[in-house]
PDB file of N, CA and C in Angstrom:
ATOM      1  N   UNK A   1      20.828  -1.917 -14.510  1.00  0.00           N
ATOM      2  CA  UNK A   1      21.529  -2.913 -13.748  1.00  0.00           C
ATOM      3  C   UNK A   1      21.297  -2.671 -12.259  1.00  0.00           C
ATOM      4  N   UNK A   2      21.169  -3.809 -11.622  1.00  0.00           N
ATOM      5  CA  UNK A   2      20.776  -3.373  -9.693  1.00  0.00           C
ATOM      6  C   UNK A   2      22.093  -4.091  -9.555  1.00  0.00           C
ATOM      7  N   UNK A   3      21.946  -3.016  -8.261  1.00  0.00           N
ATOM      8  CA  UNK A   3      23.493  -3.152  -7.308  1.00  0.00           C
ATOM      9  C   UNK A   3      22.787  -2.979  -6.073  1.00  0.00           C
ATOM     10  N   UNK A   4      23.621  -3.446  -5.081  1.00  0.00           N
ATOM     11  CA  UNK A   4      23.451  -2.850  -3.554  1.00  0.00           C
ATOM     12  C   UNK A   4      24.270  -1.857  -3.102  1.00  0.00           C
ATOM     13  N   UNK A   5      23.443  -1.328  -2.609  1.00  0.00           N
ATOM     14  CA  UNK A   5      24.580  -0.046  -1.792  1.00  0.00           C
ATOM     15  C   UNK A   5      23.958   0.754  -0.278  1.00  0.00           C
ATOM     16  N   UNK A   6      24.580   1.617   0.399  1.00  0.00           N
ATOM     17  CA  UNK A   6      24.092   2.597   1.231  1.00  0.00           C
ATOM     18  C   UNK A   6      24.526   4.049   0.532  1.00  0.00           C
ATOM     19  N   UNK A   7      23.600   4.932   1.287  1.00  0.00           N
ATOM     20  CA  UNK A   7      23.522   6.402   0.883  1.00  0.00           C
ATOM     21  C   UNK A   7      23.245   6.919   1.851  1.00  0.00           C
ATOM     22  N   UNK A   8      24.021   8.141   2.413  1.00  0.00           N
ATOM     23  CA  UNK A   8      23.849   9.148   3.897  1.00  0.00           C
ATOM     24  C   UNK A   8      23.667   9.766   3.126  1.00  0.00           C
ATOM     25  N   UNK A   9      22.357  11.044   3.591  1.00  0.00           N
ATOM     26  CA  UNK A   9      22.047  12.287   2.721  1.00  0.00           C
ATOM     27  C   UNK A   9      22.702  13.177   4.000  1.00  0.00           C
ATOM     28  N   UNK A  10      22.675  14.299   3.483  1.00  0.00           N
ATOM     29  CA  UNK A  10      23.220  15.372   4.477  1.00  0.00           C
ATOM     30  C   UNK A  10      22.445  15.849   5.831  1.00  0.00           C
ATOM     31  N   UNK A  11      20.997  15.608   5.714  1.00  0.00           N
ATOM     32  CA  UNK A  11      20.096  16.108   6.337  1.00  0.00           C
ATOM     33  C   UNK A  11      20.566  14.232   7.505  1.00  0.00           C
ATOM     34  N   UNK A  12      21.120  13.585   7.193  1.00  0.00           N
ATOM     35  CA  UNK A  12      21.061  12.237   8.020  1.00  0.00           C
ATOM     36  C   UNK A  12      20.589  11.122   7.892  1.00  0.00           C
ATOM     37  N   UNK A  13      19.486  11.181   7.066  1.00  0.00           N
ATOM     38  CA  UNK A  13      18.746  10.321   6.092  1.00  0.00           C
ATOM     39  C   UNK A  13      19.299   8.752   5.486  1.00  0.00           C
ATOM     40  N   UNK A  14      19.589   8.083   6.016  1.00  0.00           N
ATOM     41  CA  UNK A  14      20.193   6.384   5.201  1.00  0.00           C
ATOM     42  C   UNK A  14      19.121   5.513   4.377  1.00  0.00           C
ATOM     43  N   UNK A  15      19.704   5.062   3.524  1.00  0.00           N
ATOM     44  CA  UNK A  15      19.247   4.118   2.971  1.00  0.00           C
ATOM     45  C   UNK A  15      20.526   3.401   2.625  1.00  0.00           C
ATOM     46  N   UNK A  16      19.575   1.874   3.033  1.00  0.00           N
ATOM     47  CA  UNK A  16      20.524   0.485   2.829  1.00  0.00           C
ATOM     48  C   UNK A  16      19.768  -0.368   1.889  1.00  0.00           C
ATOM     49  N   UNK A  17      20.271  -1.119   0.898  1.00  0.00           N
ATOM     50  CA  UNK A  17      19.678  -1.640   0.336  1.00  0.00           C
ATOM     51  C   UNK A  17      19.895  -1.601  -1.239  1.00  0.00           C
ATOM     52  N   UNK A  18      18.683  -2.080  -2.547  1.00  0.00           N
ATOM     53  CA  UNK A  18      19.378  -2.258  -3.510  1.00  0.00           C
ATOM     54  C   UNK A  18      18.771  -1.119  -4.465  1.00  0.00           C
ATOM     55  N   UNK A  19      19.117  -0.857  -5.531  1.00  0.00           N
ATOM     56  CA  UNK A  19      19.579   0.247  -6.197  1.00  0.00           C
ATOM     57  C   UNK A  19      19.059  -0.299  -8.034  1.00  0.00           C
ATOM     58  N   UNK A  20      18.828   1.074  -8.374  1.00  0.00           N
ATOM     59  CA  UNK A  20      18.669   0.847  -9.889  1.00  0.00           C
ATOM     60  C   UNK A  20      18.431   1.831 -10.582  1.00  0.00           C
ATOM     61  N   UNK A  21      19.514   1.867 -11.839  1.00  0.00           N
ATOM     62  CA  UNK A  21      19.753   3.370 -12.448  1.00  0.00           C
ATOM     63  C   UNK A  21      19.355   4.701 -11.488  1.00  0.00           C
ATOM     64  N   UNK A  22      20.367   4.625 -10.345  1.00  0.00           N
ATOM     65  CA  UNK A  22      20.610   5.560  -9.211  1.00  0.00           C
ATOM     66  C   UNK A  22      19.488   5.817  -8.443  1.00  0.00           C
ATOM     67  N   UNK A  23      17.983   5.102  -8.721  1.00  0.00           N
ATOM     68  CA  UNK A  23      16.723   5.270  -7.545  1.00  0.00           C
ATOM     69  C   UNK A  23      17.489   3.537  -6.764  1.00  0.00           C
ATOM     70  N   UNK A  24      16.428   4.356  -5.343  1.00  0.00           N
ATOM     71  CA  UNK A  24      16.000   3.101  -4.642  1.00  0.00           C
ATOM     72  C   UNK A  24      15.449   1.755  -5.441  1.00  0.00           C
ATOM     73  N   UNK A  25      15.393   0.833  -5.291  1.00  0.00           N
ATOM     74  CA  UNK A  25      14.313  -0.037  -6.476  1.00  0.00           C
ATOM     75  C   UNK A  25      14.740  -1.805  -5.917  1.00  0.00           C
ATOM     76  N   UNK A  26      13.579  -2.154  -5.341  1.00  0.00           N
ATOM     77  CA  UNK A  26      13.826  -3.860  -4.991  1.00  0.00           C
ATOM     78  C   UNK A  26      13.531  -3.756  -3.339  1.00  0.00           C
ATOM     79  N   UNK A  27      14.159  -3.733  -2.607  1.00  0.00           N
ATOM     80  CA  UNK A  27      14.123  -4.307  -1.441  1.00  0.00           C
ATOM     81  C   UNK A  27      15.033  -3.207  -0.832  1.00  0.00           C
ATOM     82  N   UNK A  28      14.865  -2.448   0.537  1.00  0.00           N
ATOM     83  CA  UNK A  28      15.553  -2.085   1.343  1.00  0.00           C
ATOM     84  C   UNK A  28      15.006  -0.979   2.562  1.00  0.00           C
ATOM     85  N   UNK A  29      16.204  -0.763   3.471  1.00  0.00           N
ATOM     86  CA  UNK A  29      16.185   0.006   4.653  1.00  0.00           C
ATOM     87  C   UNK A  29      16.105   1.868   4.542  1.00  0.00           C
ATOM     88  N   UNK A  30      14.794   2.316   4.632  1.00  0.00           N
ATOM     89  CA  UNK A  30      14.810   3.921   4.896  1.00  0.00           C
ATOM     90  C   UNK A  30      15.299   4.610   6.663  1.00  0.00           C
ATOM     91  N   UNK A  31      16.296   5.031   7.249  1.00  0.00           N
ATOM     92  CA  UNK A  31      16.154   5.299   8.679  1.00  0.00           C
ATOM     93  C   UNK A  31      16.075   6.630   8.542  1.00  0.00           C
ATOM     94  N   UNK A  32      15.779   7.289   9.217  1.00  0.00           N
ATOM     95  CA  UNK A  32      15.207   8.543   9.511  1.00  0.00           C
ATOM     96  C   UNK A  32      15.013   8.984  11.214  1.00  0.00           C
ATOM     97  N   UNK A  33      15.484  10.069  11.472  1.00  0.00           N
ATOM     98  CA  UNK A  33      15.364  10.374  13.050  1.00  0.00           C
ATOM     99  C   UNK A  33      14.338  10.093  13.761  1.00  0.00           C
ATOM    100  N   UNK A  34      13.173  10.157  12.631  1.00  0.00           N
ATOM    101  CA  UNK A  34      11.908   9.542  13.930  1.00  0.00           C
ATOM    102  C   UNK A  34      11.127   8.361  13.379  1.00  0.00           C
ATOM    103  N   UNK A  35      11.798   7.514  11.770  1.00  0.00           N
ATOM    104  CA  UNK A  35      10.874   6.306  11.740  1.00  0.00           C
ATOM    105  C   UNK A  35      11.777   5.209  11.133  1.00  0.00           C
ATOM    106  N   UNK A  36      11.371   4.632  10.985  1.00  0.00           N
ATOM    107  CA  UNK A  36      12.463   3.538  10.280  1.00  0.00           C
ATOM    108  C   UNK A  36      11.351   3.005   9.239  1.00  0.00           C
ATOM    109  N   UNK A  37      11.790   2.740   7.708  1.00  0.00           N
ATOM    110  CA  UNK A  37      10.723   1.911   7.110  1.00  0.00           C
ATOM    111  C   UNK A  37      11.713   0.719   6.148  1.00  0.00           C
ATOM    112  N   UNK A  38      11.020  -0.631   6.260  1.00  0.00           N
ATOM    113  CA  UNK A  38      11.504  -1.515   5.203  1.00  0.00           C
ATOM    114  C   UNK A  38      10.753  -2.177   4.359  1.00  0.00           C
ATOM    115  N   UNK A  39      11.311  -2.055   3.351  1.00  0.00           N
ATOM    116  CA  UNK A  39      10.260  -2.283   2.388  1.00  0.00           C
ATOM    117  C   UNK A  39      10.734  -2.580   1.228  1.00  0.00           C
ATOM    118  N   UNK A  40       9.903  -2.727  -0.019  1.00  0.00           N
ATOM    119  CA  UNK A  40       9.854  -2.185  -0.830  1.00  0.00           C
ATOM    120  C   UNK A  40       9.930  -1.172  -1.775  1.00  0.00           C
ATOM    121  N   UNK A  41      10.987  -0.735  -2.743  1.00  0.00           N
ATOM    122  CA  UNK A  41      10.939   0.246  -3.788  1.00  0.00           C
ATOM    123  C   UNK A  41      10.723   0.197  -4.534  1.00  0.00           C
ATOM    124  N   UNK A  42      10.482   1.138  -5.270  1.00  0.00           N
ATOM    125  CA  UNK A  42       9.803   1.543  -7.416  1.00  0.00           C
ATOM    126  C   UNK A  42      10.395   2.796  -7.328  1.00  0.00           C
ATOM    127  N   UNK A  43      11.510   3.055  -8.072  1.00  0.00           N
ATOM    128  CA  UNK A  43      12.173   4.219  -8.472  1.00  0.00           C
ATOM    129  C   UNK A  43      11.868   5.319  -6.980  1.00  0.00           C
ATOM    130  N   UNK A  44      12.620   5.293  -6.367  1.00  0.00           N
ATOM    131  CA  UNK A  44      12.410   5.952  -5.385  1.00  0.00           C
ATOM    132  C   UNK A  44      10.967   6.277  -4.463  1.00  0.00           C
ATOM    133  N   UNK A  45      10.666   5.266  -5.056  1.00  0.00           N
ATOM    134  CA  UNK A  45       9.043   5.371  -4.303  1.00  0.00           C
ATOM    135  C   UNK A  45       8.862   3.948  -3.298  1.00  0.00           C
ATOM    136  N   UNK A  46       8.126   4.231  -2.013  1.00  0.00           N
ATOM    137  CA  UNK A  46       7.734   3.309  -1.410  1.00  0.00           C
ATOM    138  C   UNK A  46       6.360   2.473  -1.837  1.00  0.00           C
ATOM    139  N   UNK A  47       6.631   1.300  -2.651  1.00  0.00           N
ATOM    140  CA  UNK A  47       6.047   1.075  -3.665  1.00  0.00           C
ATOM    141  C   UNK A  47       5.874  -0.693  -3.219  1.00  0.00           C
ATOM    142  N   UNK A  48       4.574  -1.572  -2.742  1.00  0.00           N
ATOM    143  CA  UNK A  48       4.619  -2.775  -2.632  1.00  0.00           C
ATOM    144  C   UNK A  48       4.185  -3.095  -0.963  1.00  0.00           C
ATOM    145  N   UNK A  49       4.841  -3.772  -0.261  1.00  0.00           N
ATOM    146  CA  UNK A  49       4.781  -4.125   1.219  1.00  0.00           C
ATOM    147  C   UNK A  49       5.751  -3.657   1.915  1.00  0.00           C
ATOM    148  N   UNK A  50       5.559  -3.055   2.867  1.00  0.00           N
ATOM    149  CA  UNK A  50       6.908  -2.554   3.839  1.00  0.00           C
ATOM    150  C   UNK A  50       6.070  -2.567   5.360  1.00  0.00           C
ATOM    151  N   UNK A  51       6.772  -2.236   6.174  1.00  0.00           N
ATOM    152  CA  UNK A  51       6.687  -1.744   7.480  1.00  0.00           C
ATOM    153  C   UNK A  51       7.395  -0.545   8.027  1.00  0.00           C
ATOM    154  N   UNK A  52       6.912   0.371   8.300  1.00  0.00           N
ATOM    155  CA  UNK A  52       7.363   1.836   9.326  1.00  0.00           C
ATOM    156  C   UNK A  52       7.100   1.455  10.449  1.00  0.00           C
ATOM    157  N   UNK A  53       8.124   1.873  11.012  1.00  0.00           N
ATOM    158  CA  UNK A  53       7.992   1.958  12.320  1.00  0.00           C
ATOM    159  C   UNK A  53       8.846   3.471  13.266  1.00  0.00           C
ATOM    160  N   UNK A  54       8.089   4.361  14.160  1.00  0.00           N
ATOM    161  CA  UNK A  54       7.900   5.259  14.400  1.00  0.00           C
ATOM    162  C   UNK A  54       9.075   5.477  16.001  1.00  0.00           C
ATOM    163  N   UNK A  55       9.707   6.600  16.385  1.00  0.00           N
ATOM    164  CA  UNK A  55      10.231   6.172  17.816  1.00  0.00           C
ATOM    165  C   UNK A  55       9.354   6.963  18.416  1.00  0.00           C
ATOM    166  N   UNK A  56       8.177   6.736  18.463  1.00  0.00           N
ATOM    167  CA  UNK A  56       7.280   7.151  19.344  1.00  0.00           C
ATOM    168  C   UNK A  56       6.581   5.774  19.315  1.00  0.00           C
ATOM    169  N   UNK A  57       6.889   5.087  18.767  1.00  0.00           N
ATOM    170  CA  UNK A  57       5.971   3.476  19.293  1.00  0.00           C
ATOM    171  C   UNK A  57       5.119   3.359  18.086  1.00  0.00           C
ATOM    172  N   UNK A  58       4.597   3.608  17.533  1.00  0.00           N
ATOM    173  CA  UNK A  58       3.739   3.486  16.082  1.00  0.00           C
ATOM    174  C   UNK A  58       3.971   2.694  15.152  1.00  0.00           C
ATOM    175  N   UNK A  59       3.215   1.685  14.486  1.00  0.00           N
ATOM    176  CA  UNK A  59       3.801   0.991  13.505  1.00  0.00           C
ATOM    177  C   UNK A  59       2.634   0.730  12.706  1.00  0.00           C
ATOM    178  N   UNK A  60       3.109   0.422  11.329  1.00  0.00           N
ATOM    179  CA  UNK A  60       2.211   0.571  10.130  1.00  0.00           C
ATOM    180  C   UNK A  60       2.868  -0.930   9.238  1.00  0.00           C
ATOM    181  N   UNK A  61       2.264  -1.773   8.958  1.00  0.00           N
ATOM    182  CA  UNK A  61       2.681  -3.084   8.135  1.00  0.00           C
ATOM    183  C   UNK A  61       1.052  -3.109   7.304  1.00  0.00           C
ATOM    184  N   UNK A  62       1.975  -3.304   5.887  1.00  0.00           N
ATOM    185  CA  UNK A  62       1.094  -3.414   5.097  1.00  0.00           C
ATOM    186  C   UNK A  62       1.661  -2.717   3.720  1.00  0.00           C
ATOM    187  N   UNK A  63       0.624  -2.497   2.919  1.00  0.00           N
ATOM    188  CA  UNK A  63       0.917  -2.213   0.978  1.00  0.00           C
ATOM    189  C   UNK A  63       0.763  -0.926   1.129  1.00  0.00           C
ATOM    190  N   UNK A  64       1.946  -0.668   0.076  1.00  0.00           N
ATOM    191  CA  UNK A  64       2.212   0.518  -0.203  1.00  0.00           C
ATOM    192  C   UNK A  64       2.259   1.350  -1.654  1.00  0.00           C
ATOM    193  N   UNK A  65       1.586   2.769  -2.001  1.00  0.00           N
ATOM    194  CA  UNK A  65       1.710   2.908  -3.347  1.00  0.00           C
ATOM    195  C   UNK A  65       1.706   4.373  -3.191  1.00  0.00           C
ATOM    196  N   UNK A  66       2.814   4.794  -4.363  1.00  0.00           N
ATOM    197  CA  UNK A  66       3.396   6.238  -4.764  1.00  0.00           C
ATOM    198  C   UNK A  66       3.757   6.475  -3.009  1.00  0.00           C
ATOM    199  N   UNK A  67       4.265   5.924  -1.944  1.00  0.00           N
ATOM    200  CA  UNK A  67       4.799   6.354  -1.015  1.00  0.00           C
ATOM    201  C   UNK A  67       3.855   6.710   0.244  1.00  0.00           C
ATOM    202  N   UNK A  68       3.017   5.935   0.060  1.00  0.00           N
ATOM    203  CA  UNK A  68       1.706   5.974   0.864  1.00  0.00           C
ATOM    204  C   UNK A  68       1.136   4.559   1.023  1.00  0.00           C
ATOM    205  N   UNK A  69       0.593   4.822   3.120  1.00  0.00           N
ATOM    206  CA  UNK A  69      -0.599   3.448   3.074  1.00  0.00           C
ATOM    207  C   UNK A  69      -1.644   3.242   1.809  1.00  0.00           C
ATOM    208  N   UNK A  70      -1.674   2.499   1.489  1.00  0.00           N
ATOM    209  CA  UNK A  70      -2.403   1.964   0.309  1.00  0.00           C
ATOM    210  C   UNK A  70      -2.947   0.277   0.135  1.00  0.00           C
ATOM    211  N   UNK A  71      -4.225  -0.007   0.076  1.00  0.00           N
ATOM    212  CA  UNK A  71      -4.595  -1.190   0.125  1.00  0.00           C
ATOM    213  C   UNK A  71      -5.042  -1.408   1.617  1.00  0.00           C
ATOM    214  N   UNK A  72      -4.722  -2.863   2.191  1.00  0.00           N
ATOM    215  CA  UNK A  72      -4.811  -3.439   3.089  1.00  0.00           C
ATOM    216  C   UNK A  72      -3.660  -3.165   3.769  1.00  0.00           C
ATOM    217  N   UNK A  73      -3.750  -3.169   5.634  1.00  0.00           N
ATOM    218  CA  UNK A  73      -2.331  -2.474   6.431  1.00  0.00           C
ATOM    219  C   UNK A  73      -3.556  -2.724   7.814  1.00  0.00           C
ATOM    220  N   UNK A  74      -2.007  -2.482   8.333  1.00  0.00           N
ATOM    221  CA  UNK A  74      -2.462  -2.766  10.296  1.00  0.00           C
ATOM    222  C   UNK A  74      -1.525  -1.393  10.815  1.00  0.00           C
ATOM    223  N   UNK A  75      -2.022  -0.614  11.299  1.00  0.00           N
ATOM    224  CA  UNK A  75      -1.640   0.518  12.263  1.00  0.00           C
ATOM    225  C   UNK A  75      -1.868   0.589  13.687  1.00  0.00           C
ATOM    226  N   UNK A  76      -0.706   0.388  14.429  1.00  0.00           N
ATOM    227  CA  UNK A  76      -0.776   0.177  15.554  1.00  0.00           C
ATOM    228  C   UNK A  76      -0.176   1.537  16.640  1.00  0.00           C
ATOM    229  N   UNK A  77      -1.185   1.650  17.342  1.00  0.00           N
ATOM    230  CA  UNK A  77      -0.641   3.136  17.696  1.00  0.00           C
ATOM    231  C   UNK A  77      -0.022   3.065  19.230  1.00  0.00           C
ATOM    232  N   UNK A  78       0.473   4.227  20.249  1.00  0.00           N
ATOM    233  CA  UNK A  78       1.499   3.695  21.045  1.00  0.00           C
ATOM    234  C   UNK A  78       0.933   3.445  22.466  1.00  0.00           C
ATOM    235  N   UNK A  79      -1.041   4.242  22.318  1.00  0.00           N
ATOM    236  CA  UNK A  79      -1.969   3.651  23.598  1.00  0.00           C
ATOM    237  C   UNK A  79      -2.174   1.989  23.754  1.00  0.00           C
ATOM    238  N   UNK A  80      -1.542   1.067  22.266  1.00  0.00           N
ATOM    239  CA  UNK A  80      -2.653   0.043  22.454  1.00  0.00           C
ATOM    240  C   UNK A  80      -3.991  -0.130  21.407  1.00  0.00           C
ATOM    241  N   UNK A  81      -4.103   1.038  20.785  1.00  0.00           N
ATOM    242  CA  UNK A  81      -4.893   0.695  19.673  1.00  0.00           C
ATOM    243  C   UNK A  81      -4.648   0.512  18.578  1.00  0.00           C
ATOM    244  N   UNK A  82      -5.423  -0.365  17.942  1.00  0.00           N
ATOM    245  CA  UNK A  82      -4.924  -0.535  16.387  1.00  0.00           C
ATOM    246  C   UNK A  82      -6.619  -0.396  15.238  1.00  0.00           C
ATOM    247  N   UNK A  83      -5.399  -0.389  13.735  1.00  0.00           N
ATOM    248  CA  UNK A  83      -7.022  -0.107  13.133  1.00  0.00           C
ATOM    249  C   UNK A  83      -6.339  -1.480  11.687  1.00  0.00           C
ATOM    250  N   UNK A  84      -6.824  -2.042  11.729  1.00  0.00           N
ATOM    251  CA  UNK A  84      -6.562  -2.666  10.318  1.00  0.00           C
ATOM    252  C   UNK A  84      -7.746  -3.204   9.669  1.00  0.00           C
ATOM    253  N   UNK A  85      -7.482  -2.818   7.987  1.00  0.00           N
ATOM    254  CA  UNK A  85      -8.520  -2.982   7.104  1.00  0.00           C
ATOM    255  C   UNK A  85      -7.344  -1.759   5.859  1.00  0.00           C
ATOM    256  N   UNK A  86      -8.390  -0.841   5.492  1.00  0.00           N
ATOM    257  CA  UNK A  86      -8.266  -0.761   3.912  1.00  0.00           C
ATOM    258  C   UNK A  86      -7.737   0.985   4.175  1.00  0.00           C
ATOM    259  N   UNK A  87      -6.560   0.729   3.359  1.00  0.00           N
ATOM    260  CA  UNK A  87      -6.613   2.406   3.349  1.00  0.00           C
ATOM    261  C   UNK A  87      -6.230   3.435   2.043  1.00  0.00           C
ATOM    262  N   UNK A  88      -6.762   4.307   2.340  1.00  0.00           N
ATOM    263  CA  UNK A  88      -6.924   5.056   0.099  1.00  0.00           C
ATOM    264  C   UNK A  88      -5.805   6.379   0.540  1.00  0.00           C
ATOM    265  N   UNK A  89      -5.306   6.935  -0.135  1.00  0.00           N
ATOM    266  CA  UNK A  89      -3.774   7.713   0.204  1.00  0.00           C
ATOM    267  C   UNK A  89      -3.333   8.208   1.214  1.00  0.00           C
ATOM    268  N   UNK A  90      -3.096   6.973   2.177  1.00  0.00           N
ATOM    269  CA  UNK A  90      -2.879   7.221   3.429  1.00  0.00           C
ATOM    270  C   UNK A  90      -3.385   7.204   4.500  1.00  0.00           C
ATOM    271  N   UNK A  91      -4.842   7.283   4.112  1.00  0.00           N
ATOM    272  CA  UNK A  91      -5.642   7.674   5.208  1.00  0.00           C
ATOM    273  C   UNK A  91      -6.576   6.488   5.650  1.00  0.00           C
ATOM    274  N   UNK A  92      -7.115   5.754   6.835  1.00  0.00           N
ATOM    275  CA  UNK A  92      -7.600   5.066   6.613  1.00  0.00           C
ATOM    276  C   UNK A  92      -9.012   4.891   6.225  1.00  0.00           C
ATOM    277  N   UNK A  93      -9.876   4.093   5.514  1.00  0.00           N
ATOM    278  CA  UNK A  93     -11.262   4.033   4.901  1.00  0.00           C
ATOM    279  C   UNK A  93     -12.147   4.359   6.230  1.00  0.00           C
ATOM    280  N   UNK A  94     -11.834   3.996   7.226  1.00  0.00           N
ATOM    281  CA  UNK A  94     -13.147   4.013   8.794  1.00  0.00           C
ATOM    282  C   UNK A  94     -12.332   4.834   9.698  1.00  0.00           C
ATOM    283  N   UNK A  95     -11.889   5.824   9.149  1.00  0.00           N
ATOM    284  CA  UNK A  95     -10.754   6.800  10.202  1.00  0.00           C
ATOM    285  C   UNK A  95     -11.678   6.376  11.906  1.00  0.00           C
ATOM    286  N   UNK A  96     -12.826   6.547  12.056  1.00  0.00           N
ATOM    287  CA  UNK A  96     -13.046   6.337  13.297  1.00  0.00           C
ATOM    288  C   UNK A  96     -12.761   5.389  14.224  1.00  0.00           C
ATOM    289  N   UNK A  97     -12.420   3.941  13.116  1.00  0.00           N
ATOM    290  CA  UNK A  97     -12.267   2.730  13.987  1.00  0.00           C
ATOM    291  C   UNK A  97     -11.407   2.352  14.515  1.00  0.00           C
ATOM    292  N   UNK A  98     -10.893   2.884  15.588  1.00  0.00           N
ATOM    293  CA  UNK A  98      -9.516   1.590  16.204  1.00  0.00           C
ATOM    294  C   UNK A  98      -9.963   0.907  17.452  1.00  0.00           C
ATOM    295  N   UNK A  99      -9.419   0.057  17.608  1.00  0.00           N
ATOM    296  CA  UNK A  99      -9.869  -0.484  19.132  1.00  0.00           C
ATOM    297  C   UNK A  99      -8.852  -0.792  20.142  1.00  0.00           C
ATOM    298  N   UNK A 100      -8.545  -1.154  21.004  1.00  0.00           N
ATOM    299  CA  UNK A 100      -7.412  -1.436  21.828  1.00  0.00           C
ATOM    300  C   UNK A 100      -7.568  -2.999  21.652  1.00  0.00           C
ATOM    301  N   UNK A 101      -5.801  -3.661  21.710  1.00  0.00           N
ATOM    302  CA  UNK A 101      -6.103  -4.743  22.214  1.00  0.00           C
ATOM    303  C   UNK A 101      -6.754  -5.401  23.041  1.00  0.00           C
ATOM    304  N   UNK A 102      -6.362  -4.592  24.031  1.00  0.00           N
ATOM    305  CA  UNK A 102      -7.172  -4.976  25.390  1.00  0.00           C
ATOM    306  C   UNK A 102      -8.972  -5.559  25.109  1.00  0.00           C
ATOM    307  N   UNK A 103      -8.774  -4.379  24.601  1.00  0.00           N
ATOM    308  CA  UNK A 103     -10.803  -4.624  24.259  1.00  0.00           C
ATOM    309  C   UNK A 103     -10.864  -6.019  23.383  1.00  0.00           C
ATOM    310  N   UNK A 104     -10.173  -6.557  22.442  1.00  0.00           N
ATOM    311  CA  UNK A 104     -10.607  -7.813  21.994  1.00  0.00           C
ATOM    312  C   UNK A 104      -9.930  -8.905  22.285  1.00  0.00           C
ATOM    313  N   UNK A 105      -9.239  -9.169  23.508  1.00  0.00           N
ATOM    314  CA  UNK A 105      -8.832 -10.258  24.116  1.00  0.00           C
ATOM    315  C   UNK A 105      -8.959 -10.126  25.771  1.00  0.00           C
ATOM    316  N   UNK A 106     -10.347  -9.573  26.052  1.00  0.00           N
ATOM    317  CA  UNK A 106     -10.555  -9.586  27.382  1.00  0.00           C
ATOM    318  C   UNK A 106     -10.403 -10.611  28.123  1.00  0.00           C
ATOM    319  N   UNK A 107     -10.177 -10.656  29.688  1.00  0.00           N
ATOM    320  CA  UNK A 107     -10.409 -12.047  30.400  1.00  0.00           C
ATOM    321  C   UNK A 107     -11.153 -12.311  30.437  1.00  0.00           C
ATOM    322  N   UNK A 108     -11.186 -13.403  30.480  1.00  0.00           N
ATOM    323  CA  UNK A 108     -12.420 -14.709  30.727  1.00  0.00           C
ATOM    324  C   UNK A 108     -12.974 -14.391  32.227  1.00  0.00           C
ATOM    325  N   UNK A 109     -14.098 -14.476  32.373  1.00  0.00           N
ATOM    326  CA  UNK A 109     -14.737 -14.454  33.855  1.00  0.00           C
ATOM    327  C   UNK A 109     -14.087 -15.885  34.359  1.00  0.00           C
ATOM    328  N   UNK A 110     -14.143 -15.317  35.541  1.00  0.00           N
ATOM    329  CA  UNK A 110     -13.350 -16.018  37.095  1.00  0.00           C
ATOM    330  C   UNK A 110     -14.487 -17.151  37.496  1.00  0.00           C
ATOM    331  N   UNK A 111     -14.042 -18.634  37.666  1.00  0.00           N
ATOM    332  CA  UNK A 111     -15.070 -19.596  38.526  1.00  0.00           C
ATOM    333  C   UNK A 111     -16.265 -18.981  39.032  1.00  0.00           C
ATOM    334  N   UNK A 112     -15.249 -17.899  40.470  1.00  0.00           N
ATOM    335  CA  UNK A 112     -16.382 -17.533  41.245  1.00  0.00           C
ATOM    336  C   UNK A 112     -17.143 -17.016  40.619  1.00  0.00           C
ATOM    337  N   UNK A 113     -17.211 -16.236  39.919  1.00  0.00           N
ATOM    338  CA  UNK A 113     -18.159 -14.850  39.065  1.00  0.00           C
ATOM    339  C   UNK A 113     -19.305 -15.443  38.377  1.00  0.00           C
ATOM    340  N   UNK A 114     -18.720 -17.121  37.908  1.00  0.00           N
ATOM    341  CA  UNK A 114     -19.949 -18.097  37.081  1.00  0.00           C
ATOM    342  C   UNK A 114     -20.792 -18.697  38.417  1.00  0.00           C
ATOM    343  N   UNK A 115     -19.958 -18.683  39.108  1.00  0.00           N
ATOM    344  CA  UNK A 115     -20.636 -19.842  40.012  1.00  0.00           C
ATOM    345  C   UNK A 115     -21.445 -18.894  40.587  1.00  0.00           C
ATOM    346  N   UNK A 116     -21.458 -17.778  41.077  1.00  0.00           N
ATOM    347  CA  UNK A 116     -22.492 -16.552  41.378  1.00  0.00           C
ATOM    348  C   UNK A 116     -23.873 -16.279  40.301  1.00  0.00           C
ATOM    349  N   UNK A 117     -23.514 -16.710  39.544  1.00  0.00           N
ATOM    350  CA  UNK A 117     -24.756 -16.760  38.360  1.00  0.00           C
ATOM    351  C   UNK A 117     -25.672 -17.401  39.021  1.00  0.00           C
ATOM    352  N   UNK A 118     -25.683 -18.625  39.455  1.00  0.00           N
ATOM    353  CA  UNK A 118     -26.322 -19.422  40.032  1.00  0.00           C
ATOM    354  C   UNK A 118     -27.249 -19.376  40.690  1.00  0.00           C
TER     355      UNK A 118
END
């Protein structure tokens, strides 16, 4: 049977959200001193689509399995760069690739700068 409820662990730990035969399970809130995640559960597992988000600025949206990035996800880190595409337990598939926003929505060159082409 699912119910909703909250749970403070001792260490400080909350969860809000819904419940089933005493795991996490359906939909709800993990907070934690340094991340926050919402999401999805499977018997106490972060299990489906959620979002973490970090208080250092970090954020992770995307699928989740046995409690790990898994699948497709966007990781956004707190310089400005991000990496999204595919990731296998956690880790991402092109660990090398992130790029900054900045880098793919540069400005447009200025009148003058075209008209100097000239």
């Amino acid at each position: 049977m699912e119910s909703i409820g909250c749970y403070l662990w001792p260490s400080g730990v909350q969860y809000h959200g819904t419940w089933e035969g005493g795991y996490r399970h359906g939909n709800g809130v993990e907070k934690h001193a340094t991340f926050v995640y919402k999401g999805e559960w499977v018997k106490d597992t972060k299990q489906g689509y959620g979002v973490a988000s970090s208080a250092s600025g970090c954020l992770y949206e995307g699928t989740w399995h046995n409690g790990q990035h898994e699948g497709y996800g966007v990781e956004i880190y707190k310089d400005g760069g991000f990496y999204a595409g595919q990731f296998n337990h956690g880790i991402s598939r092109s660990p090398n690739f992130a790029k900054r926003l900045t880098d793919m929505f540069s400005p447009l060159p200025s009148r003058r700068s075209l008209s100097s082409i000239s």
